[in-house]
PDB file of N, CA and C in Angstrom:
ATOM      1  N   UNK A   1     115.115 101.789 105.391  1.00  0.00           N
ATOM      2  CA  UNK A   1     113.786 102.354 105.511  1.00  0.00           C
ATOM      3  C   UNK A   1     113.856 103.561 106.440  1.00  0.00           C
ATOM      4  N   UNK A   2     113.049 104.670 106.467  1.00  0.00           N
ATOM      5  CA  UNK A   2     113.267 105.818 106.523  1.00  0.00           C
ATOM      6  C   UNK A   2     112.486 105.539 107.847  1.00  0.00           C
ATOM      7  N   UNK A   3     112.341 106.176 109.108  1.00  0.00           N
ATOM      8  CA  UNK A   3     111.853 106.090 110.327  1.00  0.00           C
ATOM      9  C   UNK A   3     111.016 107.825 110.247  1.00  0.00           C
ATOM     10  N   UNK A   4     110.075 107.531 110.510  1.00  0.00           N
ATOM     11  CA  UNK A   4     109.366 108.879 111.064  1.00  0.00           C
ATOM     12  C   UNK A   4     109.907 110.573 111.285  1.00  0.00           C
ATOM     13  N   UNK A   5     111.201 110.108 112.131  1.00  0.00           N
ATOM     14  CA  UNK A   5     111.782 111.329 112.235  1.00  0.00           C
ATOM     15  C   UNK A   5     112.310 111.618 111.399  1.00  0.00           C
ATOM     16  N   UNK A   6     113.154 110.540 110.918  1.00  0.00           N
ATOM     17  CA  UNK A   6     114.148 111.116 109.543  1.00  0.00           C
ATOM     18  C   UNK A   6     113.436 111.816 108.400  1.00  0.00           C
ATOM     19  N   UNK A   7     111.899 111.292 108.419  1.00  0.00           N
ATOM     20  CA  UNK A   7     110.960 111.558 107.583  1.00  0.00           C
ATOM     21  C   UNK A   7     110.523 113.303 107.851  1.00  0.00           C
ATOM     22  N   UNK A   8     110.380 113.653 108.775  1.00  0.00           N
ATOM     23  CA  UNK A   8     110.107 114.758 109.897  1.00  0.00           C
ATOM     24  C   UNK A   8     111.069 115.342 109.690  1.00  0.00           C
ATOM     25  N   UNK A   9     112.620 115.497 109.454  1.00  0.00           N
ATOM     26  CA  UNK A   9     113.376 116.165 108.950  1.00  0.00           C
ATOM     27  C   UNK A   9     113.541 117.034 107.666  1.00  0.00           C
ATOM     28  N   UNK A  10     112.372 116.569 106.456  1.00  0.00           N
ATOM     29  CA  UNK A  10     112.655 117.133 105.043  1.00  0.00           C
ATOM     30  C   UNK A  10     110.683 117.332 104.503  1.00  0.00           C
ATOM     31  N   UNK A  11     110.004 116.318 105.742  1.00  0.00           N
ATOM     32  CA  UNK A  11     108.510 116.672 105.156  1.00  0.00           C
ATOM     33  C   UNK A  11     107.561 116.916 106.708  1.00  0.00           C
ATOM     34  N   UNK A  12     106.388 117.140 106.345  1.00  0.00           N
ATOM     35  CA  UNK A  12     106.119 117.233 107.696  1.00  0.00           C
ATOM     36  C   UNK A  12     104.518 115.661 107.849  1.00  0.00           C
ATOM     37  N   UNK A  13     104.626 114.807 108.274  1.00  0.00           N
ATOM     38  CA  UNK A  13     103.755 113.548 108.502  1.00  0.00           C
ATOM     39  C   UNK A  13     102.588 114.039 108.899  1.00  0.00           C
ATOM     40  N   UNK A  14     102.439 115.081 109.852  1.00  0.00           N
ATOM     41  CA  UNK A  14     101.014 115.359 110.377  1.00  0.00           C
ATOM     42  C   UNK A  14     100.339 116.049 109.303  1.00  0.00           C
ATOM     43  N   UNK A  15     101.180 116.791 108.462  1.00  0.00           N
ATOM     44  CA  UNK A  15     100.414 117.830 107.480  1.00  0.00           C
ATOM     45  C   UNK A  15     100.030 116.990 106.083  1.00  0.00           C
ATOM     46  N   UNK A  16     100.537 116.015 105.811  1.00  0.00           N
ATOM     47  CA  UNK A  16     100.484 115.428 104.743  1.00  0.00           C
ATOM     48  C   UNK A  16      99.094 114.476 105.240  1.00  0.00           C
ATOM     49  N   UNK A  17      99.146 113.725 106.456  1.00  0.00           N
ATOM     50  CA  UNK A  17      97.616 113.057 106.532  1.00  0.00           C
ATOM     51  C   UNK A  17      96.770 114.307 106.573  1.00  0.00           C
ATOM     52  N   UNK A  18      97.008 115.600 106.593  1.00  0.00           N
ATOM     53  CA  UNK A  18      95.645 116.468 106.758  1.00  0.00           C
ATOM     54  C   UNK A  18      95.658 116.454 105.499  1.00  0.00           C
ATOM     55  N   UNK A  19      96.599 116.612 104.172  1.00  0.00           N
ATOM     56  CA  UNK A  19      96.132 116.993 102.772  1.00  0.00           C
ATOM     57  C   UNK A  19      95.781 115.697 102.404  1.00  0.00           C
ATOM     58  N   UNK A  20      95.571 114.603 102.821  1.00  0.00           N
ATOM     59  CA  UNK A  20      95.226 113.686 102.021  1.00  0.00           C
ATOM     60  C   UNK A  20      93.884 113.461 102.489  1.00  0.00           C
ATOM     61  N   UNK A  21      93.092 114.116 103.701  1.00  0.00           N
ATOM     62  CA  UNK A  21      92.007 113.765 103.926  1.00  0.00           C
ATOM     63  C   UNK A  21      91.196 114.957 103.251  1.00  0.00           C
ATOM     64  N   UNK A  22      91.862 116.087 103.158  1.00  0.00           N
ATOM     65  CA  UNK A  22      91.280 117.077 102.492  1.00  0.00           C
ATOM     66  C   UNK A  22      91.151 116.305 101.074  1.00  0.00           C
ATOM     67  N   UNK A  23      91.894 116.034 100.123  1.00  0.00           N
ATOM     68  CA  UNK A  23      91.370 115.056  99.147  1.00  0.00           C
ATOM     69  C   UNK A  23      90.568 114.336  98.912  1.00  0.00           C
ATOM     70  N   UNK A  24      90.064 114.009 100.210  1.00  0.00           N
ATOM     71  CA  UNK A  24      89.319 112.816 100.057  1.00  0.00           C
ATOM     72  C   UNK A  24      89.500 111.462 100.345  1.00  0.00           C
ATOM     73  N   UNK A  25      90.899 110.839 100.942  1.00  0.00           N
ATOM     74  CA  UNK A  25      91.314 109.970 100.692  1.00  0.00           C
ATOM     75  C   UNK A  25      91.442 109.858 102.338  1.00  0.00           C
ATOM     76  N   UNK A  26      91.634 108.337 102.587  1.00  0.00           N
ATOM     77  CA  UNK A  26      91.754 107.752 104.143  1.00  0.00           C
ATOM     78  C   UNK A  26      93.055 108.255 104.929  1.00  0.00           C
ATOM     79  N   UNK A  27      93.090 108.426 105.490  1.00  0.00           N
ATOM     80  CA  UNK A  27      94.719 109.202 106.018  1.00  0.00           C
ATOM     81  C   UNK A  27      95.243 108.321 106.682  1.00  0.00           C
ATOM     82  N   UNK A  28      94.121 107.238 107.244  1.00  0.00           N
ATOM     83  CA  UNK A  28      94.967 106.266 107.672  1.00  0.00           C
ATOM     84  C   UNK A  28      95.840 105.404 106.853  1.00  0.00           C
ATOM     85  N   UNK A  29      95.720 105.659 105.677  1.00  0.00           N
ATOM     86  CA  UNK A  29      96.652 104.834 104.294  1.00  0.00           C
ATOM     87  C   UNK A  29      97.459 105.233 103.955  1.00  0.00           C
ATOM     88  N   UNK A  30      97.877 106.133 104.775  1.00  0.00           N
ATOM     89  CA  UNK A  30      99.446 106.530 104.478  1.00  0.00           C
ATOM     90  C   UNK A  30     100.392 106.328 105.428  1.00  0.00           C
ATOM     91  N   UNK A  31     101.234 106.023 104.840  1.00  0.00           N
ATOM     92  CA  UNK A  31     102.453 105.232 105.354  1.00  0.00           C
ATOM     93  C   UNK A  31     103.403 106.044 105.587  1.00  0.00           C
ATOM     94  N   UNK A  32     104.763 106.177 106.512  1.00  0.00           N
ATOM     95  CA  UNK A  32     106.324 106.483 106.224  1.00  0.00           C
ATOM     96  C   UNK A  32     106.948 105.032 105.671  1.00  0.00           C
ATOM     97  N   UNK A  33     107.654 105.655 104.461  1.00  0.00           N
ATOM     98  CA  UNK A  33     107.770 104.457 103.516  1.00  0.00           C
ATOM     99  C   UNK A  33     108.769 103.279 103.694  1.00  0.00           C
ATOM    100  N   UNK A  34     108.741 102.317 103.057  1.00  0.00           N
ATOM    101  CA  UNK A  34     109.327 101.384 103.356  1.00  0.00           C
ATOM    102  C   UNK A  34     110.816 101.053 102.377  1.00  0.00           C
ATOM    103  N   UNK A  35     110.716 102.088 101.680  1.00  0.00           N
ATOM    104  CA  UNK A  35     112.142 102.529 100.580  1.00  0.00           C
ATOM    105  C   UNK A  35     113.005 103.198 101.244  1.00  0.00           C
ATOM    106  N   UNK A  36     114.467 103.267 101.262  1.00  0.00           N
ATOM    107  CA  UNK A  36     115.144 104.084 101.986  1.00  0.00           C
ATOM    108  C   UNK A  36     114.945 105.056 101.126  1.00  0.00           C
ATOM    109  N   UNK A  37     114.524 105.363  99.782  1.00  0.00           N
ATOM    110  CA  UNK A  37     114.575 106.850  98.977  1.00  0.00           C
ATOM    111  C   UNK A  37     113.878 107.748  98.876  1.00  0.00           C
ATOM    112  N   UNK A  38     112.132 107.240  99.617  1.00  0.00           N
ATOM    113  CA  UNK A  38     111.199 107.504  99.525  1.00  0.00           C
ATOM    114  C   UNK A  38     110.539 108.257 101.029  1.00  0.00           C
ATOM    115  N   UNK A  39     109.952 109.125 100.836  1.00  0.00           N
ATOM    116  CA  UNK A  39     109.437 109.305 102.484  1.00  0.00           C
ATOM    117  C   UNK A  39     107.611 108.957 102.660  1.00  0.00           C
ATOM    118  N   UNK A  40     107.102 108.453 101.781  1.00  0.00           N
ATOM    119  CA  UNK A  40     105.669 108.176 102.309  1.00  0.00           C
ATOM    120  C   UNK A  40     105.021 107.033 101.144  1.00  0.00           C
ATOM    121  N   UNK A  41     104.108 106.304 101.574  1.00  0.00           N
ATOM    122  CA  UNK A  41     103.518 105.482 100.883  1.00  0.00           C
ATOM    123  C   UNK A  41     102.100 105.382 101.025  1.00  0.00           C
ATOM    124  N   UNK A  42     101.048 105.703  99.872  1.00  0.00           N
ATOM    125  CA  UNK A  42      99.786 105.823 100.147  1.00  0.00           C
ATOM    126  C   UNK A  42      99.136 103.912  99.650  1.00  0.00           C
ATOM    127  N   UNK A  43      98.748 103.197 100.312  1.00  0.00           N
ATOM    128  CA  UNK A  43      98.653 102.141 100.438  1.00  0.00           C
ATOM    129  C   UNK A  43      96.659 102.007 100.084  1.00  0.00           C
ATOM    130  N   UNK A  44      96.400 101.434  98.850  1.00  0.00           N
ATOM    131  CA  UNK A  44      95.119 101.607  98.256  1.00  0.00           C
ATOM    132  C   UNK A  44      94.068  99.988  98.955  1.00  0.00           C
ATOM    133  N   UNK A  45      93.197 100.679  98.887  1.00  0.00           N
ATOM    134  CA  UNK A  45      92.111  99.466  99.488  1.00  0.00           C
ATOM    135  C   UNK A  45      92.334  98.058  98.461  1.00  0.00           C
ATOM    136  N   UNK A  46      92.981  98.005  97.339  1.00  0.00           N
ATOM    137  CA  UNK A  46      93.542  96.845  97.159  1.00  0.00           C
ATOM    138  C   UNK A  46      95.072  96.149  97.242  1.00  0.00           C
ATOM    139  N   UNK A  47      95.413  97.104  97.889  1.00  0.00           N
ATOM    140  CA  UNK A  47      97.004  96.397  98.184  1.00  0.00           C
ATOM    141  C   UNK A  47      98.165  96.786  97.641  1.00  0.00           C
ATOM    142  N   UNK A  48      97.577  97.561  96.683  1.00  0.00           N
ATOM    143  CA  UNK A  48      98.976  98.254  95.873  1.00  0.00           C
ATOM    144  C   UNK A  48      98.919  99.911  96.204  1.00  0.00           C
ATOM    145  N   UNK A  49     100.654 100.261  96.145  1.00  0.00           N
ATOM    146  CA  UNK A  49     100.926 101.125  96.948  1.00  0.00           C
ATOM    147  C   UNK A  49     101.870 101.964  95.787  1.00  0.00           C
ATOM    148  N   UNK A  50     101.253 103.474  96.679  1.00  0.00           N
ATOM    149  CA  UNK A  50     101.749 104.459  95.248  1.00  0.00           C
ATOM    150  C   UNK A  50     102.659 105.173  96.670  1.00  0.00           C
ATOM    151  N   UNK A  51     104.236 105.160  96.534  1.00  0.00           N
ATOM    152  CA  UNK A  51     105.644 105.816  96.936  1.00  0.00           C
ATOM    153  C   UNK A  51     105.674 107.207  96.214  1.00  0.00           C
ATOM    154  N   UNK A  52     105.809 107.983  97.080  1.00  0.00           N
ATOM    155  CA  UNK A  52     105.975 109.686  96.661  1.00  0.00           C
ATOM    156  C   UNK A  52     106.810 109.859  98.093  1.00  0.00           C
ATOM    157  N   UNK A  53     107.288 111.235  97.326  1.00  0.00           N
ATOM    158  CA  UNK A  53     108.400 112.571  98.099  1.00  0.00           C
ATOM    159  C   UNK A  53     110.437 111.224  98.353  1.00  0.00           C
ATOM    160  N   UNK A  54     110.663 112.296  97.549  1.00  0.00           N
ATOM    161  CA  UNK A  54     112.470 112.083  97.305  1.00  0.00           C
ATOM    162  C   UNK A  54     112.784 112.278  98.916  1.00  0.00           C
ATOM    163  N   UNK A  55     113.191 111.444 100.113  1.00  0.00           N
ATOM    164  CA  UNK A  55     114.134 111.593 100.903  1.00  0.00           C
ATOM    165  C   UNK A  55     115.386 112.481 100.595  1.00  0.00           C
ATOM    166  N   UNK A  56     115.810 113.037 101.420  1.00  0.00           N
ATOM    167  CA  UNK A  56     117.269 114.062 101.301  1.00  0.00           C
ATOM    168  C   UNK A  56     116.464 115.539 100.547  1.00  0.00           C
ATOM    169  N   UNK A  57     115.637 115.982 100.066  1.00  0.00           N
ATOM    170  CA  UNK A  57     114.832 117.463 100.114  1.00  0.00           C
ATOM    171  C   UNK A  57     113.678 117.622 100.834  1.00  0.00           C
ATOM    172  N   UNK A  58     113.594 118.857 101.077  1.00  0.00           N
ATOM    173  CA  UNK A  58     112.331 119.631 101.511  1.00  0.00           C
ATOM    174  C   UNK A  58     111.431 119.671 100.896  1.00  0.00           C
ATOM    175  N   UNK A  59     109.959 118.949 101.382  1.00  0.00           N
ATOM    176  CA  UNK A  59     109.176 119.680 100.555  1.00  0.00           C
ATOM    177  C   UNK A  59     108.275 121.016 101.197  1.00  0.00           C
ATOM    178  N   UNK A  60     107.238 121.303 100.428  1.00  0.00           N
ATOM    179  CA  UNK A  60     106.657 122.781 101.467  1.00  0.00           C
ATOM    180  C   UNK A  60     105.756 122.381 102.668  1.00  0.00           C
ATOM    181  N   UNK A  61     105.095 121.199 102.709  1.00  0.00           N
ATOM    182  CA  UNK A  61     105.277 120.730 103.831  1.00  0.00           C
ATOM    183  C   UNK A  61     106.080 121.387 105.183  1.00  0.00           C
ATOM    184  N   UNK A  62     107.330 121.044 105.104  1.00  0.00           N
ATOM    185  CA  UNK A  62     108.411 121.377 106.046  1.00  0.00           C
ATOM    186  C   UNK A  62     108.632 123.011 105.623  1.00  0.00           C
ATOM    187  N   UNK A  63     108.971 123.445 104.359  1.00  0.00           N
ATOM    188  CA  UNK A  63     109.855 124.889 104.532  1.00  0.00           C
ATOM    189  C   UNK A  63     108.971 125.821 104.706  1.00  0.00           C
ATOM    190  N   UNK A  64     107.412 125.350 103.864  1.00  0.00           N
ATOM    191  CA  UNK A  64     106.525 126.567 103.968  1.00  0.00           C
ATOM    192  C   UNK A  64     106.629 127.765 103.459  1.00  0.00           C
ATOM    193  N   UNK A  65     107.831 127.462 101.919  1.00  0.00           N
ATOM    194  CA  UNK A  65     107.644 128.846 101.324  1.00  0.00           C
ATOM    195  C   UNK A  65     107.026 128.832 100.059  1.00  0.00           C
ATOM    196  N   UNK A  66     106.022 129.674 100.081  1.00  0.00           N
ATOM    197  CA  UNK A  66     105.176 130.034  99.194  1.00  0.00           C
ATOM    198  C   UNK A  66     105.989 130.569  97.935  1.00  0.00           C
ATOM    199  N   UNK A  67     106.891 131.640  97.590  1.00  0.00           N
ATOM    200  CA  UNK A  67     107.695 131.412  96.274  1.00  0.00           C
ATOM    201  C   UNK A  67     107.751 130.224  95.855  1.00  0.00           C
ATOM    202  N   UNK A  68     109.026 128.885  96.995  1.00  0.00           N
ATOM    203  CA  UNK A  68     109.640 127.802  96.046  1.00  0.00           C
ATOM    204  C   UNK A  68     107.961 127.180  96.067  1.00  0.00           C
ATOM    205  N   UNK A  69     106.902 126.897  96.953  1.00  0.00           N
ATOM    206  CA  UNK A  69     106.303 126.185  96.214  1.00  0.00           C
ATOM    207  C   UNK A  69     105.474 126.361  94.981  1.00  0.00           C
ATOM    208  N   UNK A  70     105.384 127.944  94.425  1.00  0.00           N
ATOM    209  CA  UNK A  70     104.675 128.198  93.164  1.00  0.00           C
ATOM    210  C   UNK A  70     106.061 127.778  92.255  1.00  0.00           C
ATOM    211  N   UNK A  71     107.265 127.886  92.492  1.00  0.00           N
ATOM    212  CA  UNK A  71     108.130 127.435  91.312  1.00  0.00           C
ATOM    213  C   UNK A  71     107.652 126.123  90.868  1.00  0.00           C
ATOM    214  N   UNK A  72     107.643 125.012  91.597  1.00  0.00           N
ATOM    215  CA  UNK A  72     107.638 123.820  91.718  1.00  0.00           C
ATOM    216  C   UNK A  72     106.444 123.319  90.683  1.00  0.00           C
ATOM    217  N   UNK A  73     105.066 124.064  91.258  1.00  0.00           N
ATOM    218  CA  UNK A  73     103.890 124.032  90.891  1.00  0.00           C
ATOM    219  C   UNK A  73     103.974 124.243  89.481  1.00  0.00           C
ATOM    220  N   UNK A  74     104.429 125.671  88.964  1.00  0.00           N
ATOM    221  CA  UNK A  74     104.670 125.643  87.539  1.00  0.00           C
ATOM    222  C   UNK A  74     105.552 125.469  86.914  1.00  0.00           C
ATOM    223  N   UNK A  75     106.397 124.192  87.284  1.00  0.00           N
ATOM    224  CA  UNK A  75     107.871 123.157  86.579  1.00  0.00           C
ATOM    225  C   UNK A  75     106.611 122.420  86.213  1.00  0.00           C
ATOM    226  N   UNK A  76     106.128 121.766  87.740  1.00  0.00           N
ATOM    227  CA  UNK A  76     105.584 120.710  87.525  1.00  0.00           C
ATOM    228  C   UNK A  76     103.895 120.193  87.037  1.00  0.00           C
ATOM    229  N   UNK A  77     103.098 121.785  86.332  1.00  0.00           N
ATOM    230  CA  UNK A  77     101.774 121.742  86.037  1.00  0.00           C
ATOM    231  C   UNK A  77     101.303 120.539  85.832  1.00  0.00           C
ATOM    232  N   UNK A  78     101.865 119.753  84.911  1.00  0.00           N
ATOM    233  CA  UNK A  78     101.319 118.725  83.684  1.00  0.00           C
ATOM    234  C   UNK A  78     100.925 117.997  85.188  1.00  0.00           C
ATOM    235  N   UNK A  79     101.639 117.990  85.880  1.00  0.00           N
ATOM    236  CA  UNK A  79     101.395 116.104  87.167  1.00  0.00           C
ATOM    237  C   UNK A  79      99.897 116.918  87.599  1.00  0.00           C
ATOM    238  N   UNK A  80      99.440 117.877  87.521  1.00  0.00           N
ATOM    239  CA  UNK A  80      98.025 118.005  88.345  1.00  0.00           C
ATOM    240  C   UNK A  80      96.967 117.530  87.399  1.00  0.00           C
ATOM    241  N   UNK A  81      96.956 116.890  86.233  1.00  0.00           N
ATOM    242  CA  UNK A  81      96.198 115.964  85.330  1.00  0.00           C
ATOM    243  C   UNK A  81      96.370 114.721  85.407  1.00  0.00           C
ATOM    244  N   UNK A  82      97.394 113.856  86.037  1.00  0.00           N
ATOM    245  CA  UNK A  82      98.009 113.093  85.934  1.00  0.00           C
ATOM    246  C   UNK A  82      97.133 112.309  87.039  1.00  0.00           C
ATOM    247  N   UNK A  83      96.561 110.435  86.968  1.00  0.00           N
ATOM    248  CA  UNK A  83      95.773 109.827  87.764  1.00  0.00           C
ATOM    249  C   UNK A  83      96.078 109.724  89.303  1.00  0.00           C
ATOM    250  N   UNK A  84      94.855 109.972  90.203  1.00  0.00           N
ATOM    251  CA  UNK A  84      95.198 110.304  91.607  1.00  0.00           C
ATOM    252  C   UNK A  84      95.946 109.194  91.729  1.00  0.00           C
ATOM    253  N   UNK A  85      96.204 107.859  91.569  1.00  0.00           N
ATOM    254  CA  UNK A  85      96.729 107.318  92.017  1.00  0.00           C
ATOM    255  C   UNK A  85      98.531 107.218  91.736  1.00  0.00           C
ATOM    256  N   UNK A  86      99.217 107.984  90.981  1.00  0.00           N
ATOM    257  CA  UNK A  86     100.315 108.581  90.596  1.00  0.00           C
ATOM    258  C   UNK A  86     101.268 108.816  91.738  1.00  0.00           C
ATOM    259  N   UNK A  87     102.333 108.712  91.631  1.00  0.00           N
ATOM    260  CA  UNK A  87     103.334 109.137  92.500  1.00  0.00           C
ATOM    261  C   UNK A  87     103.465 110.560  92.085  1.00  0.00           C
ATOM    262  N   UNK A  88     103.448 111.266  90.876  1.00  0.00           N
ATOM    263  CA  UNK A  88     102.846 112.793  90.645  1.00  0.00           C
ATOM    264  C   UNK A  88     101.980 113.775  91.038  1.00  0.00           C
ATOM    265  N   UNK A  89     100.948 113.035  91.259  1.00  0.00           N
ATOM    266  CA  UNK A  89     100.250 113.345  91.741  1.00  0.00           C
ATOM    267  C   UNK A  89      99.849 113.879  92.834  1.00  0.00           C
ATOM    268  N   UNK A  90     100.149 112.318  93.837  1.00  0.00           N
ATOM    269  CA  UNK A  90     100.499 112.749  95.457  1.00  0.00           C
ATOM    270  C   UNK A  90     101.518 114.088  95.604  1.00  0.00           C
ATOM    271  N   UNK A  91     102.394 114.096  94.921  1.00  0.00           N
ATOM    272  CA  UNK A  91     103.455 114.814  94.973  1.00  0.00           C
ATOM    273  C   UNK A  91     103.096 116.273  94.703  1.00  0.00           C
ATOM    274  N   UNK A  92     102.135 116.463  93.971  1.00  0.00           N
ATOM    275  CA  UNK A  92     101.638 118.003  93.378  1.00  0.00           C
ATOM    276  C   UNK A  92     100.468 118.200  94.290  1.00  0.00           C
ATOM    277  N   UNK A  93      99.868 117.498  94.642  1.00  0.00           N
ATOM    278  CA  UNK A  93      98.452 117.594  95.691  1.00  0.00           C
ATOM    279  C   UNK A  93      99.189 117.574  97.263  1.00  0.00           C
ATOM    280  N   UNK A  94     100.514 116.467  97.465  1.00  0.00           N
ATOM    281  CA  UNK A  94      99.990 116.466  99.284  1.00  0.00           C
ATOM    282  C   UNK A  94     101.375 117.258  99.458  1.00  0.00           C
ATOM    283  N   UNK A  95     102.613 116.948  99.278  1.00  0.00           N
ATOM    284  CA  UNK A  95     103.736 116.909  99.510  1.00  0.00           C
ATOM    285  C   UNK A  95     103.874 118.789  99.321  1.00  0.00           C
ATOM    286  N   UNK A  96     103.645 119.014  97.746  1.00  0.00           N
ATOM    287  CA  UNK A  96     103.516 120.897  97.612  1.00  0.00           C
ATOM    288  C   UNK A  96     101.877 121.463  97.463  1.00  0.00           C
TER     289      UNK A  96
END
């Protein structure tokens, strides 16, 4: 399981509870995850839990570049239709 910092190495934790409250969503429900592969877990008012962001890369979070994150954005269009509760999702909304 991935510890905070290690997490803090490839994403950034404080910026990701700000995009998830900008969403709309509780920020206290997010987690550093409990997968070693995974770096965050958004944990739903019934108990089940949606795992986003690949451990071992950057996301823009951390690098903050506006090029790679429009690449990303238009690889990955289709996930911004895709149900909020998605590991895609999170991933296209908090992570880039």
């Amino acid at each position: 399981m991935p510890t905070l910092q290690q997490v803090n190495v490839y994403s950034n934790y404080t910026k990701a509870k700000k995009k998830i409250k900008e969403k709309g969503l509780d920020p206290k429900r997010l987690f550093v995850s409990d997968k070693p592969m995974k770096k965050y877990y958004y944990q739903w008012a019934d108990g089940k839990r949606t795992y986003f962001g690949l451990m071992g890369y950057q996301d823009y979070l951390k690098h903050n570049d506006e090029q790679r994150r429009q690449r990303f954005l238009k690889r990955n269009a289709k996930w911004a239709s895709f149900p909020q509760n998605s590991p895609a999702w999170f991933s296209y909304y908090i992570t880039w």
